[in-house]
PDB file of N, CA and C in Angstrom:
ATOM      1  N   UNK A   1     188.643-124.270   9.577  1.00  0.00           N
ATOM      2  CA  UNK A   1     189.518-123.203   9.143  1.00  0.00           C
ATOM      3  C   UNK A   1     190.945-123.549   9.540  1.00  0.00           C
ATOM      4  N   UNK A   2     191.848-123.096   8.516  1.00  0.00           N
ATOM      5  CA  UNK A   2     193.301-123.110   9.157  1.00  0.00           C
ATOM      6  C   UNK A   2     193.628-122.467   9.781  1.00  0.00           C
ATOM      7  N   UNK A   3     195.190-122.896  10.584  1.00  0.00           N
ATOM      8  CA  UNK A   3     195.382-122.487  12.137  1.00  0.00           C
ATOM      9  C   UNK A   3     196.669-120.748  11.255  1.00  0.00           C
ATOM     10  N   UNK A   4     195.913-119.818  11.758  1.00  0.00           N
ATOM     11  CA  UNK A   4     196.190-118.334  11.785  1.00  0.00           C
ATOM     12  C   UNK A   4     196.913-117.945  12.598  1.00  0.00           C
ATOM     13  N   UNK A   5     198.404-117.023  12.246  1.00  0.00           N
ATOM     14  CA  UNK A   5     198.550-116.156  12.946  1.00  0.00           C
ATOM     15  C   UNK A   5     198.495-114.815  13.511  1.00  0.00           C
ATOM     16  N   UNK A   6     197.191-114.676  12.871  1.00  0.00           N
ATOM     17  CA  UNK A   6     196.334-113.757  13.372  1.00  0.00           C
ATOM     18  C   UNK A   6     195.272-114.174  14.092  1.00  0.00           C
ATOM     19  N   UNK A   7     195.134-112.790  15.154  1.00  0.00           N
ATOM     20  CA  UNK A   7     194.175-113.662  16.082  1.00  0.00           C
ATOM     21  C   UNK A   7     192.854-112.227  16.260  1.00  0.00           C
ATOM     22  N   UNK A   8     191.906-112.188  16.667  1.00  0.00           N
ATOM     23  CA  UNK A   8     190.589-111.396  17.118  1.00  0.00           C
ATOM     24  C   UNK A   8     191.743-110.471  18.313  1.00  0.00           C
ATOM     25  N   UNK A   9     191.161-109.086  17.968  1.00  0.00           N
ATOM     26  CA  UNK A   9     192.052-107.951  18.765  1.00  0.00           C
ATOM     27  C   UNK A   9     193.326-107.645  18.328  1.00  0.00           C
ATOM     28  N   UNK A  10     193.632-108.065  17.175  1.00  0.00           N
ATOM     29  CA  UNK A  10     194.776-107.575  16.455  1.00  0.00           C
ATOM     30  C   UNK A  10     194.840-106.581  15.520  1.00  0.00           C
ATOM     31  N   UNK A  11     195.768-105.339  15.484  1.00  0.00           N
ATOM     32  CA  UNK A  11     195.820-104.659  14.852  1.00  0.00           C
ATOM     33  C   UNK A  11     196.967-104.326  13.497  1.00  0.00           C
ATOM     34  N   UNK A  12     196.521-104.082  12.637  1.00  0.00           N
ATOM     35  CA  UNK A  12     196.728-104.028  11.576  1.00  0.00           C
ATOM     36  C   UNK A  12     196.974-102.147  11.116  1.00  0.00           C
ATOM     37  N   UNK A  13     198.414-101.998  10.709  1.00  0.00           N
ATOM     38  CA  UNK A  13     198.341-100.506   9.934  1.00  0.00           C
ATOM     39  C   UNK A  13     198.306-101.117   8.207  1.00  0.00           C
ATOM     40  N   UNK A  14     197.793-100.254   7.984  1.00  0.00           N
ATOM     41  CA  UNK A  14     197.961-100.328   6.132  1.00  0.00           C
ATOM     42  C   UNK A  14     199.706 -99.820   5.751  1.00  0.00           C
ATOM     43  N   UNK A  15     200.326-100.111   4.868  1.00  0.00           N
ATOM     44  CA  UNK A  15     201.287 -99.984   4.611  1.00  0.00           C
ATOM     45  C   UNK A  15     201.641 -99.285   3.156  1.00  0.00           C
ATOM     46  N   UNK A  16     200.833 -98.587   3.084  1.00  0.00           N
ATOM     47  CA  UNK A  16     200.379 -97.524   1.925  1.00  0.00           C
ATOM     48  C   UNK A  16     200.713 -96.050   2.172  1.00  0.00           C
ATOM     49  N   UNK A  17     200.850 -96.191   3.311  1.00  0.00           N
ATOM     50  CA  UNK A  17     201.491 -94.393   3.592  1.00  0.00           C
ATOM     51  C   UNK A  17     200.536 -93.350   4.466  1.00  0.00           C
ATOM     52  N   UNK A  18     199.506 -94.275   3.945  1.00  0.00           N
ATOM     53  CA  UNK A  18     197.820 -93.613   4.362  1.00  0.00           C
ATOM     54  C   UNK A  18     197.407 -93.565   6.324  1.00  0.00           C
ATOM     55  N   UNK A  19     198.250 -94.644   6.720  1.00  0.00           N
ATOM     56  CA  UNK A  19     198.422 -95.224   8.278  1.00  0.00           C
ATOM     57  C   UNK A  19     197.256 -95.616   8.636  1.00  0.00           C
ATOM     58  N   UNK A  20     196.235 -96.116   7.866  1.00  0.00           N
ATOM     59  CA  UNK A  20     194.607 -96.705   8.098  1.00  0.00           C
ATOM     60  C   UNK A  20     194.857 -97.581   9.748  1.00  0.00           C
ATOM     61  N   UNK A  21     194.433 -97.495  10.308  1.00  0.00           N
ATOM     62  CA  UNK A  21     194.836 -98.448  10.999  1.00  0.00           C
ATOM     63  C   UNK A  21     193.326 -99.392  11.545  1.00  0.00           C
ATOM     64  N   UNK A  22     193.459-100.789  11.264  1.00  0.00           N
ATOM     65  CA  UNK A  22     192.391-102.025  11.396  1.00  0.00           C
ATOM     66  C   UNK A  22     192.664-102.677  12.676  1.00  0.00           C
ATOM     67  N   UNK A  23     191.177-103.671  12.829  1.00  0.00           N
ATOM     68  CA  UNK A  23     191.288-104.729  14.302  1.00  0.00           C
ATOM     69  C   UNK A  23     190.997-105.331  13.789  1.00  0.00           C
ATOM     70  N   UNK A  24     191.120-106.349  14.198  1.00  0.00           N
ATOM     71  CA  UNK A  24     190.070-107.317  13.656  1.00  0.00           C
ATOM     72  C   UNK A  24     189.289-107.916  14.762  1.00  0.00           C
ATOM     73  N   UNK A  25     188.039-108.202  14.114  1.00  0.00           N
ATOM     74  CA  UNK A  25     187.237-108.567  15.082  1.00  0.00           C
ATOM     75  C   UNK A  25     186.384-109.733  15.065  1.00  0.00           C
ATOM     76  N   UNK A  26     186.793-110.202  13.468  1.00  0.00           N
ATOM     77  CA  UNK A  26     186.543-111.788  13.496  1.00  0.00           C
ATOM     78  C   UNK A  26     187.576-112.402  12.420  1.00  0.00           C
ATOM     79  N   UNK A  27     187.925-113.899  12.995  1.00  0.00           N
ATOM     80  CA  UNK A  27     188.271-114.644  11.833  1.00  0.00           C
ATOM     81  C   UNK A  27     187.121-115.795  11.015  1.00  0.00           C
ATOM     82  N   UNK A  28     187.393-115.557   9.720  1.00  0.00           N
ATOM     83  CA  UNK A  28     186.416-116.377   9.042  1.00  0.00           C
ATOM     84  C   UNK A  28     186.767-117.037   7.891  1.00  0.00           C
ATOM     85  N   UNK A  29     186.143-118.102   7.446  1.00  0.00           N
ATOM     86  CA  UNK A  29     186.705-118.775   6.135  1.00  0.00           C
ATOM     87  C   UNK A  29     186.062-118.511   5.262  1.00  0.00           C
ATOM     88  N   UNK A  30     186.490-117.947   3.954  1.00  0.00           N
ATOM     89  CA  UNK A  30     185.945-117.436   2.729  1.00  0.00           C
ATOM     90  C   UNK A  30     186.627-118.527   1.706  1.00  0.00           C
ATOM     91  N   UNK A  31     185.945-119.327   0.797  1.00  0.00           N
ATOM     92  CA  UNK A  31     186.352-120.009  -0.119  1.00  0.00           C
ATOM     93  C   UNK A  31     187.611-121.178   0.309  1.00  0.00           C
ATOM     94  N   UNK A  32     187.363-121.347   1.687  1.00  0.00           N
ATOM     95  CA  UNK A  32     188.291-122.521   2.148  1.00  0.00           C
ATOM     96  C   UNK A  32     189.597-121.763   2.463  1.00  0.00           C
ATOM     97  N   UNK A  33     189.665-120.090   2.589  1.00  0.00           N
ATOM     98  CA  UNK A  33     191.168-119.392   3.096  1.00  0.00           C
ATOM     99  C   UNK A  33     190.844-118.808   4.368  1.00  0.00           C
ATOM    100  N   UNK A  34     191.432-119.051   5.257  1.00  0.00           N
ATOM    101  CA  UNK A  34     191.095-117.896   6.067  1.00  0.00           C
ATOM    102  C   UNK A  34     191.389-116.251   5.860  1.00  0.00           C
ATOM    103  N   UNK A  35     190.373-115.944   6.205  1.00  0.00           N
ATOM    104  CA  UNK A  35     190.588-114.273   5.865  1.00  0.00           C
ATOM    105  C   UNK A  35     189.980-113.081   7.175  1.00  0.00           C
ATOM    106  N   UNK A  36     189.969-112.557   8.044  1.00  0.00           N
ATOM    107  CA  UNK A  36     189.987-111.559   8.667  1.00  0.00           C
ATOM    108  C   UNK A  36     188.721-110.266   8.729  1.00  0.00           C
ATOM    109  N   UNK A  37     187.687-110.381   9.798  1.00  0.00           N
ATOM    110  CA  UNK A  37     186.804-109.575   8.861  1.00  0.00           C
ATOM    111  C   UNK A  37     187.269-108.345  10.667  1.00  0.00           C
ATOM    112  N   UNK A  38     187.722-107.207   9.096  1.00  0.00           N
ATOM    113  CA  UNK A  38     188.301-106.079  10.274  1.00  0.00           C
ATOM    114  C   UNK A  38     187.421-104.428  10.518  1.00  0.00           C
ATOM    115  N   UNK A  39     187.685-103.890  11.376  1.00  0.00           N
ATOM    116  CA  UNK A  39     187.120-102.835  11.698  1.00  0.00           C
ATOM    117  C   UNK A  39     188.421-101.910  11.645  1.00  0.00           C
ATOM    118  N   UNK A  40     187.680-100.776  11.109  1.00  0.00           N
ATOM    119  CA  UNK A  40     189.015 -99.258  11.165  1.00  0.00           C
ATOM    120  C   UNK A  40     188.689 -98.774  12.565  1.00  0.00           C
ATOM    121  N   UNK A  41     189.745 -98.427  13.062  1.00  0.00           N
ATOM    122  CA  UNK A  41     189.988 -98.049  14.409  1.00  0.00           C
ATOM    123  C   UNK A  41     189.306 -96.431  14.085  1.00  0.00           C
ATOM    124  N   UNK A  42     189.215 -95.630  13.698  1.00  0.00           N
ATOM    125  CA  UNK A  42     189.243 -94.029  13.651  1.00  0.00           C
ATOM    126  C   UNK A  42     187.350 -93.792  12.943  1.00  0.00           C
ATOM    127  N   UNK A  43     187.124 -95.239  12.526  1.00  0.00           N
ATOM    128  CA  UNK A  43     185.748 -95.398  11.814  1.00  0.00           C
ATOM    129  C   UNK A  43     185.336 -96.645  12.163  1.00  0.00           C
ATOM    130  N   UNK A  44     184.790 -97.475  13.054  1.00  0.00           N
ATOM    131  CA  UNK A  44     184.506 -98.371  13.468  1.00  0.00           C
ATOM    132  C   UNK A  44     183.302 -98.734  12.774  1.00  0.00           C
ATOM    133  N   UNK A  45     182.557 -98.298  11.857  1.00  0.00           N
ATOM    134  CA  UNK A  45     181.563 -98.570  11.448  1.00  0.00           C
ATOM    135  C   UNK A  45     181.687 -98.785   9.914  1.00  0.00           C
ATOM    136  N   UNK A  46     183.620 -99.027   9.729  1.00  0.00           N
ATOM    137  CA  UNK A  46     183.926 -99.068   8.109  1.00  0.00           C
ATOM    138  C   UNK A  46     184.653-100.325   8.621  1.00  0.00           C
ATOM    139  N   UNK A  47     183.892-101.544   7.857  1.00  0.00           N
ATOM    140  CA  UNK A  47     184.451-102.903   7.873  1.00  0.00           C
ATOM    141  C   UNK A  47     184.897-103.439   6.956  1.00  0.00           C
ATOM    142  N   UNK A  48     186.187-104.355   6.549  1.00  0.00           N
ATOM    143  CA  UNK A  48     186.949-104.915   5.485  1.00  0.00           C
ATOM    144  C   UNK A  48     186.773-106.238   5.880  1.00  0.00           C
ATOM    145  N   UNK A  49     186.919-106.930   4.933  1.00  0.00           N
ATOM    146  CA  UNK A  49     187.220-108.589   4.815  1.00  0.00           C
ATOM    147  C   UNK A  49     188.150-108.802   3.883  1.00  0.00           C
ATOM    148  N   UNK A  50     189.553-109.144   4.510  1.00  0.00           N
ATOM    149  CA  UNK A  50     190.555-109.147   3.993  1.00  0.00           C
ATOM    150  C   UNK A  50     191.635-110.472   4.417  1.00  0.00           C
ATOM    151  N   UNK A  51     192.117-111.323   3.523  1.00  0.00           N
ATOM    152  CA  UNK A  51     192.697-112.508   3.171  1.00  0.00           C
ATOM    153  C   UNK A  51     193.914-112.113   4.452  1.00  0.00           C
ATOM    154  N   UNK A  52     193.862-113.656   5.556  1.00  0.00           N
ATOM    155  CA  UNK A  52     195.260-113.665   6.507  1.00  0.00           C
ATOM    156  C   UNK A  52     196.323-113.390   5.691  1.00  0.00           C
ATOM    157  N   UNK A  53     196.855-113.645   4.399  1.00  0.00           N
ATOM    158  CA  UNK A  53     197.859-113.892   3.776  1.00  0.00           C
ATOM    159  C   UNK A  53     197.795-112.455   3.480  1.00  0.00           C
ATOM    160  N   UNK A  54     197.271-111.538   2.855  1.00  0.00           N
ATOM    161  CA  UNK A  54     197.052-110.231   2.665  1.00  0.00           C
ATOM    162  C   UNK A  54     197.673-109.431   4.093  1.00  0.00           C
ATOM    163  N   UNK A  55     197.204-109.511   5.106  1.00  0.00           N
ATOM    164  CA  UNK A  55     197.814-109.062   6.280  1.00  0.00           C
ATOM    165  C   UNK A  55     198.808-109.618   6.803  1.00  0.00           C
ATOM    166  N   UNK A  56     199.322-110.265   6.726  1.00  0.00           N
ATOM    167  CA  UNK A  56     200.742-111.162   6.976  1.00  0.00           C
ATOM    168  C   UNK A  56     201.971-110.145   5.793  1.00  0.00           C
ATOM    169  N   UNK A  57     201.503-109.556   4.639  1.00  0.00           N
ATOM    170  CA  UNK A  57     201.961-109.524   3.158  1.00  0.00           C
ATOM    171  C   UNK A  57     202.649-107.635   4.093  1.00  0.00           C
ATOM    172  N   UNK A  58     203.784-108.100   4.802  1.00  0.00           N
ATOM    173  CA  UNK A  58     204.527-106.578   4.717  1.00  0.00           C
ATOM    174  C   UNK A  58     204.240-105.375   3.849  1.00  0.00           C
ATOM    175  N   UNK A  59     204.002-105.575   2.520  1.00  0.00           N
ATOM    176  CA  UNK A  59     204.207-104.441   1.524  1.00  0.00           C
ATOM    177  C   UNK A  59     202.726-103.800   1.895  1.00  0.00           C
ATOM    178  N   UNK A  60     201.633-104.795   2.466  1.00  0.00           N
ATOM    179  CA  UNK A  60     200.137-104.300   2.646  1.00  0.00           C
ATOM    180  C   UNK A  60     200.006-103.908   3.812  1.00  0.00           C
ATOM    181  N   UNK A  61     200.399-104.234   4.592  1.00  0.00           N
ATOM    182  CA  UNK A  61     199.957-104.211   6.057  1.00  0.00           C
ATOM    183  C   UNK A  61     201.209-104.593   7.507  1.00  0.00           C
ATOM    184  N   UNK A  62     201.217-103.377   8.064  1.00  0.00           N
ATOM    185  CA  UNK A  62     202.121-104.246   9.151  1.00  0.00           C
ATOM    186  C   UNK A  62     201.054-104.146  10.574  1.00  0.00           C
ATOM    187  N   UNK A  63     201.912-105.070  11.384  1.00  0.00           N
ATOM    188  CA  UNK A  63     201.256-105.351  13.080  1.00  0.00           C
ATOM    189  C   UNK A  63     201.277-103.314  13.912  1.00  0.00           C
ATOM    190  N   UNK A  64     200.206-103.477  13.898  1.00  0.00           N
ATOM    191  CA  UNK A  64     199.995-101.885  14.887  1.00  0.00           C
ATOM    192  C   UNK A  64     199.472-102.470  16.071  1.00  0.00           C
ATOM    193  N   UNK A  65     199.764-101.606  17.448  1.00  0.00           N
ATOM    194  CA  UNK A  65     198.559-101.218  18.431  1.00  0.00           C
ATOM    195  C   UNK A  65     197.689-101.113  18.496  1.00  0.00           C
ATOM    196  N   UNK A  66     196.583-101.669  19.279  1.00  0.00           N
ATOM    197  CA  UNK A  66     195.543-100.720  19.676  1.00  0.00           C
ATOM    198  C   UNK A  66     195.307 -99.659  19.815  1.00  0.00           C
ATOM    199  N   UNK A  67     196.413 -98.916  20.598  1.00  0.00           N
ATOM    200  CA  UNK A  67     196.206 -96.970  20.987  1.00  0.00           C
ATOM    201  C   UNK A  67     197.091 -96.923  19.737  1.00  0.00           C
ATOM    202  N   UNK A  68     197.788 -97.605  18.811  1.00  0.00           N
ATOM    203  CA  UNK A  68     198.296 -96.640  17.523  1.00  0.00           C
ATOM    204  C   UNK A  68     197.192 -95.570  16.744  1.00  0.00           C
ATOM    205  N   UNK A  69     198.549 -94.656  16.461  1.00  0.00           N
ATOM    206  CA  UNK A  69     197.625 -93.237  15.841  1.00  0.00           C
ATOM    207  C   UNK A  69     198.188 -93.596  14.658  1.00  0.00           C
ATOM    208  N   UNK A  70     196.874 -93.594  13.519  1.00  0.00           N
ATOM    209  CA  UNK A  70     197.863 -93.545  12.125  1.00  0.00           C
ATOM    210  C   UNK A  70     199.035 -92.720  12.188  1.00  0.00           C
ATOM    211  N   UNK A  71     199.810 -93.305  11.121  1.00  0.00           N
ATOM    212  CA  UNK A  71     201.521 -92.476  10.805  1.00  0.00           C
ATOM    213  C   UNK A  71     201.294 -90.853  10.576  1.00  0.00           C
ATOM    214  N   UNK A  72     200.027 -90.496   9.765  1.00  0.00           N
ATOM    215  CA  UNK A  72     199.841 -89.302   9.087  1.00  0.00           C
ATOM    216  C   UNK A  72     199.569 -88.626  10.875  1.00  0.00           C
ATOM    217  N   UNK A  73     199.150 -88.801  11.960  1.00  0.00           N
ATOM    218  CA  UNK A  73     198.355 -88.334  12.780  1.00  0.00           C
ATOM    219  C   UNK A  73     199.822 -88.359  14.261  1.00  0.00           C
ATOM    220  N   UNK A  74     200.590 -89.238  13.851  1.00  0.00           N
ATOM    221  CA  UNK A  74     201.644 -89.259  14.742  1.00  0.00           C
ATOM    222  C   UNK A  74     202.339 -88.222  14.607  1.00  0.00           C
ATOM    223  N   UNK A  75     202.675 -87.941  12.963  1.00  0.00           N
ATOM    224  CA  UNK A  75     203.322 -86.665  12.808  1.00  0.00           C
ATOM    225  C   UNK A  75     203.322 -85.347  13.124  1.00  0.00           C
ATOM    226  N   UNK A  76     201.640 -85.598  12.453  1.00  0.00           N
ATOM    227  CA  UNK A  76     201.028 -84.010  12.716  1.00  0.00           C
ATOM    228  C   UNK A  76     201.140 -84.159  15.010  1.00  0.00           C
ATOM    229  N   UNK A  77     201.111 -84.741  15.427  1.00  0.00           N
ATOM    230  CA  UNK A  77     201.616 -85.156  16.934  1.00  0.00           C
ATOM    231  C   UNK A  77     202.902 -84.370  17.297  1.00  0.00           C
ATOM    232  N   UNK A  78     204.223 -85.274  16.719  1.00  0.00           N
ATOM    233  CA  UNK A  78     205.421 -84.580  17.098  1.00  0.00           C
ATOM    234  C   UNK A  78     205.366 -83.084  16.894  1.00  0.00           C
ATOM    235  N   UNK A  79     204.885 -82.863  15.364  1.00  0.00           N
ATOM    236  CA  UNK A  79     205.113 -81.417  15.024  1.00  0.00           C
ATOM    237  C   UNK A  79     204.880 -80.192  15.860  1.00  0.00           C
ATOM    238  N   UNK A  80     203.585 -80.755  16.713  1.00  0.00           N
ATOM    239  CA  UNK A  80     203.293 -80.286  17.892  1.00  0.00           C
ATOM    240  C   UNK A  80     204.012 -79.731  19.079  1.00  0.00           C
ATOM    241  N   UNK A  81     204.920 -78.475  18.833  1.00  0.00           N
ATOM    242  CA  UNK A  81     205.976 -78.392  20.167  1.00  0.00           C
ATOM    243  C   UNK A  81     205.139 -77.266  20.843  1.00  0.00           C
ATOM    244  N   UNK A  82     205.790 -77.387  22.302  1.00  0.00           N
ATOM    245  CA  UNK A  82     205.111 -75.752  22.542  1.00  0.00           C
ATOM    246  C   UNK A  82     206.207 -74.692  22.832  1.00  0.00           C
ATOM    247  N   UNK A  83     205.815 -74.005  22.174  1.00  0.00           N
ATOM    248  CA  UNK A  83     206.506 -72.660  22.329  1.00  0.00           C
ATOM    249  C   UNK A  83     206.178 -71.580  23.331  1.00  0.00           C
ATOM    250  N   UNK A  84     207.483 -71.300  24.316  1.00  0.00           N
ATOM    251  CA  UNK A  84     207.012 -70.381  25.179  1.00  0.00           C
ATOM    252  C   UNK A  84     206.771 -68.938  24.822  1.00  0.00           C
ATOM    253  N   UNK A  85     205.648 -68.396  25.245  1.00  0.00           N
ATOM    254  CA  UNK A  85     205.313 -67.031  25.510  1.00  0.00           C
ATOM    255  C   UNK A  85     205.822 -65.912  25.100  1.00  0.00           C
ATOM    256  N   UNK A  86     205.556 -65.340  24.437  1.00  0.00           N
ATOM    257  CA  UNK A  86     206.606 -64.111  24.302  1.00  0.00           C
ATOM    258  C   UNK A  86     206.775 -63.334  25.507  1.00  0.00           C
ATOM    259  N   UNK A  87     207.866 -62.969  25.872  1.00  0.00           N
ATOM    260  CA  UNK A  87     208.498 -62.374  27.380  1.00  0.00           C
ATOM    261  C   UNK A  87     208.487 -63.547  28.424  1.00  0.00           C
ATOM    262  N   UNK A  88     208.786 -64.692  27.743  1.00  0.00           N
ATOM    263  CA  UNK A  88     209.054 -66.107  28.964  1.00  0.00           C
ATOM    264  C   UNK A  88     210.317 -66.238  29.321  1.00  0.00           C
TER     265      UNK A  88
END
């Protein structure tokens, strides 16, 4: 296989708006490319096999965290203030 800069324990957000966020948990060669076989962080039991060049590809995918919260889930996060008490 060719030499990747992606590596096993890397995370991946989707870049769709959706904030999927992937690991990967193996690299493998499909048809002589290397390609990425990943796990969804929020569904670990929903696996993709998806082309290094595909995850490298900005418009698809950028570099996330491990503890990243999808984008949709960060928001609904901030939105989160607390408000004091009435008579505080």
């Amino acid at each position: 296989m060719r030499e990747t800069s992606v590596s096993r324990g890397q995370c991946f957000q989707k870049a769709d708006g959706t904030g999927i966020v992937f690991k990967v948990i193996e690299l493998v060669d499909r048809a002589h490319m290397p390609h990425a076989r990943l796990s969804r962080l929020d569904n670990p039991s929903e696996e993709r096999v998806i082309a290094v060049t595909a995850l490298r590809d900005k418009r698809l995918f950028v570099p996330a965290s491990a503890g990243a919260l999808p984008v949709r889930e960060r928001q609904d996060a901030a939105d989160l203030t607390l408000e004091p008490a009435p008579g505080d």
